[in-house]
N, C-alpha and C. Protein backbone atom coordinates (compact mmCIF):
# COMPACT_ATOMS: atom_id res chain seq x y z
N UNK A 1 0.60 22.58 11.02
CA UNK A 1 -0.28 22.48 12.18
C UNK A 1 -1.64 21.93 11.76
N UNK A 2 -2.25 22.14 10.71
CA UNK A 2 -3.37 21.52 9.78
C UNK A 2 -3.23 20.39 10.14
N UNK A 3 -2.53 19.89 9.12
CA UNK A 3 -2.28 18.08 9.04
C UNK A 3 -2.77 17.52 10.39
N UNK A 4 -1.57 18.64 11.52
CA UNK A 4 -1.81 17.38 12.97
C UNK A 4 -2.92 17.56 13.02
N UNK A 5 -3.88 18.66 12.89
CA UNK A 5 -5.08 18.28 13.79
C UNK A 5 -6.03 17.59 12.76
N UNK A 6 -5.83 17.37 11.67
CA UNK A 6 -6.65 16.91 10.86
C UNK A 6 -6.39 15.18 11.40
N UNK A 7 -5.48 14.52 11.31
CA UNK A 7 -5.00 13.33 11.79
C UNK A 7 -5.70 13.00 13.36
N UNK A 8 -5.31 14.43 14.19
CA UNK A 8 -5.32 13.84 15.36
C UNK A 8 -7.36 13.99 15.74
N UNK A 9 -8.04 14.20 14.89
CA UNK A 9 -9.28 14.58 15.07
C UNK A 9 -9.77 13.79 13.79
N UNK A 10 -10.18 12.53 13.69
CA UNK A 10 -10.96 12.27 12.51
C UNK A 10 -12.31 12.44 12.54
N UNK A 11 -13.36 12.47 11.44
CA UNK A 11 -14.95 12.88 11.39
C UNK A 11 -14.82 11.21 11.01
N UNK A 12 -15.49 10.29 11.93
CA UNK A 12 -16.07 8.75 11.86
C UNK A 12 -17.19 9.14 10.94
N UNK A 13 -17.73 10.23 10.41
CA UNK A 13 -19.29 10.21 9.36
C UNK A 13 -18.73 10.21 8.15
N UNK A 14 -17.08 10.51 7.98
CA UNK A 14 -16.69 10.72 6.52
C UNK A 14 -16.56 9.45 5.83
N UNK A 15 -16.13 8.97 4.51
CA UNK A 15 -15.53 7.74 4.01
C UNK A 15 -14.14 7.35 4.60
N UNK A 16 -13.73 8.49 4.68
CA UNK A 16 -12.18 8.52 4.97
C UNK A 16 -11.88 8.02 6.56
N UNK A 17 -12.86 8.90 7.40
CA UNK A 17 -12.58 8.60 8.70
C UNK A 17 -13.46 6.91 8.69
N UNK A 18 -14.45 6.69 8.67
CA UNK A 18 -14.90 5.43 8.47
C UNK A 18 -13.48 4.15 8.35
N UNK A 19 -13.03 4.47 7.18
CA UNK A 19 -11.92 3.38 6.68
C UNK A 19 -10.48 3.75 7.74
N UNK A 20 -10.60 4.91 8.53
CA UNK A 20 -9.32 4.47 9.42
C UNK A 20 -9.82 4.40 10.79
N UNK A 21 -11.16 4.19 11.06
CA UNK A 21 -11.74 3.48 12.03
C UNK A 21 -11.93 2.17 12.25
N UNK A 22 -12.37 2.08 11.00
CA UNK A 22 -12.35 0.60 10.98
C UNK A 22 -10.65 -0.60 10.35
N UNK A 23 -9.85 0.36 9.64
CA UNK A 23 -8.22 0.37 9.76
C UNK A 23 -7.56 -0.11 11.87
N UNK A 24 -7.88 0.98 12.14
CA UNK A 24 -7.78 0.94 13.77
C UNK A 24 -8.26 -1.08 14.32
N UNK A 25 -9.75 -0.91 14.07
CA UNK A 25 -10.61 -1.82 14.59
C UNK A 25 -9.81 -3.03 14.20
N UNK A 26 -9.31 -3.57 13.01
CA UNK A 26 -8.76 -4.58 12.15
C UNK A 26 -7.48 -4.82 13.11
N UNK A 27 -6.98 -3.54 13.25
CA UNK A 27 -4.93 -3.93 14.28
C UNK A 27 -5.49 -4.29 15.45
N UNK A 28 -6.48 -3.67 15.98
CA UNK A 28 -6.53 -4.39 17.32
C UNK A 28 -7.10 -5.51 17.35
N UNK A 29 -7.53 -6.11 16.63
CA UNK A 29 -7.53 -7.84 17.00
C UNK A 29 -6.44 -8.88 16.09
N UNK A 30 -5.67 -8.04 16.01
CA UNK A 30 -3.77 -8.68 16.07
C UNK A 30 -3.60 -9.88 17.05
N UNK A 31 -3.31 -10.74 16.71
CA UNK A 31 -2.69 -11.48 17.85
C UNK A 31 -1.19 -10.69 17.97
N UNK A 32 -0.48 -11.04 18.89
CA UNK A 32 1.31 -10.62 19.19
C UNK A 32 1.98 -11.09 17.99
N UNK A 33 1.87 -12.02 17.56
CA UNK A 33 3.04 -12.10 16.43
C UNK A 33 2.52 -10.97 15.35
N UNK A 34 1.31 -11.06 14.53
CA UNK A 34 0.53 -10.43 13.74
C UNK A 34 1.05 -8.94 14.41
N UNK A 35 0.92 -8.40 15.73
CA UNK A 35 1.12 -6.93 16.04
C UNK A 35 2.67 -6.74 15.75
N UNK A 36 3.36 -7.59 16.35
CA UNK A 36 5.28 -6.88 16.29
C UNK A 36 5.29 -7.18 14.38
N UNK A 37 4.77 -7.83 13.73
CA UNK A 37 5.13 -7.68 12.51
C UNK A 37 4.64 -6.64 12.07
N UNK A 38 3.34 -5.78 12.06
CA UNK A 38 2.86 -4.62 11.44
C UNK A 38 3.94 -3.47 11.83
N UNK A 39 4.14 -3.76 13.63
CA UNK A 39 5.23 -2.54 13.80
C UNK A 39 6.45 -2.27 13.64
N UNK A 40 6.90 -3.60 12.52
CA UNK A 40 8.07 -3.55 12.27
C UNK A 40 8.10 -3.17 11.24
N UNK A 41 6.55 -3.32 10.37
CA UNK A 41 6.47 -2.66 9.29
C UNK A 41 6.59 -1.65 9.26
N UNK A 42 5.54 -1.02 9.89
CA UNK A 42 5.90 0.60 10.14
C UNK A 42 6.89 1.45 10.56
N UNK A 43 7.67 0.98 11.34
CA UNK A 43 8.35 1.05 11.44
C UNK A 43 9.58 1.39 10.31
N UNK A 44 9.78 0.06 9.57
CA UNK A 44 10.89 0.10 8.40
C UNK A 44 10.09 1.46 7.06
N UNK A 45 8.51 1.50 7.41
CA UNK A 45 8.31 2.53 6.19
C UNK A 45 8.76 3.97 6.86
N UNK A 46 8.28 4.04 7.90
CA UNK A 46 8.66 5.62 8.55
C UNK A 46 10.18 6.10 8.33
N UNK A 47 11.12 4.54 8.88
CA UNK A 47 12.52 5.31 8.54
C UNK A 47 12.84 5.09 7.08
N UNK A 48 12.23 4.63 6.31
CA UNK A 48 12.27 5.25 4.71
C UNK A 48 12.25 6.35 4.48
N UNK A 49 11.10 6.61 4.61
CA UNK A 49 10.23 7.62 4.40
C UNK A 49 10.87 9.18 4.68
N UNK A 50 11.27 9.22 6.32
CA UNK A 50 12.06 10.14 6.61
C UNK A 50 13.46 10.13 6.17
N UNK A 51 14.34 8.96 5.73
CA UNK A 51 15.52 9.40 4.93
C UNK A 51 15.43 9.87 3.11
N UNK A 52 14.05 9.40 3.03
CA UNK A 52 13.67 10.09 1.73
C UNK A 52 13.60 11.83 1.93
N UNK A 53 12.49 12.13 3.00
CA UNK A 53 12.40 13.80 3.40
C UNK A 53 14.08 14.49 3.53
N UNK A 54 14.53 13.77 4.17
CA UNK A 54 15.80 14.54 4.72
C UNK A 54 16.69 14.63 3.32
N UNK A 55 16.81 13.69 2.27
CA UNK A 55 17.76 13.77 1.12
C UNK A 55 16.77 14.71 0.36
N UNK A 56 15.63 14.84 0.09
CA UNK A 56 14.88 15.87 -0.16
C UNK A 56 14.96 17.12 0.21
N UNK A 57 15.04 17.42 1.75
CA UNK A 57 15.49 18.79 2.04
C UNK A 57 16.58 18.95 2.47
N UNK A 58 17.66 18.23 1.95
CA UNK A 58 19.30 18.65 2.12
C UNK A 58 19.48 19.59 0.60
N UNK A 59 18.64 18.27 -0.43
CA UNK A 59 18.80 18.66 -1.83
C UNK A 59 18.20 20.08 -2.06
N UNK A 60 17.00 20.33 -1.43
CA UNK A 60 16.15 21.50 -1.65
C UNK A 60 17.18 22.89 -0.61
N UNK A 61 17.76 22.72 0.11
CA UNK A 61 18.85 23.36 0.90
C UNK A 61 19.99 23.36 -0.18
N UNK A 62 20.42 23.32 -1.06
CA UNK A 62 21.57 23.19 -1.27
C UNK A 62 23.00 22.09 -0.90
N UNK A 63 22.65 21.55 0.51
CA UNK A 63 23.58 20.83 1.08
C UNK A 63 24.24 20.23 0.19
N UNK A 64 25.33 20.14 0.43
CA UNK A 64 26.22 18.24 -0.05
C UNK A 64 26.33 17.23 0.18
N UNK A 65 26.50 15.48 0.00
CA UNK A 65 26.12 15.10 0.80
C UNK A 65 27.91 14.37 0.95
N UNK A 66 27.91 14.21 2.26
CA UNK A 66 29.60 13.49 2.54
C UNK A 66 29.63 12.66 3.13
N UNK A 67 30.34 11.88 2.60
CA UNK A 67 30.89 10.60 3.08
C UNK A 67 31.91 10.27 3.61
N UNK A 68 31.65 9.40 5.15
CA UNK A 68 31.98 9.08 6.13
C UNK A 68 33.45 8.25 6.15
């Protein structure tokens, strides 16, 4: 519950919030091609990312993994 509100509330006076304000400021003057490519980026990292978590907590579960 941390995290979200830390994410969903940035301090713009910090370094940190600064650089994903101005992160923000940079995507929105995307043209359309420039925007569907970032979100395809993100896209392809998130579903990494989460099939990394999930083989992580199958492994940390004990699970097995089976094939289809």
């Amino acid at each position: 519950m941390a995290m979200y509100l830390t994410e969903k509330y940035i301090n713009p006076f910090t370094d940190y919030g600064f650089k994903r304000l101005f992160d923000v400021a940079e995507i929105a003057k995307f043209n359309r091609e420039q925007l569907m490519q970032y979100e395809d980026s993100l896209k392809y990292y998130r579903d990494l990312k989460n099939s990394f978590d999930t083989a992580r907590e199958d492994r940390r579960m004990g699970r097995k993994k089976t094939r289809a």
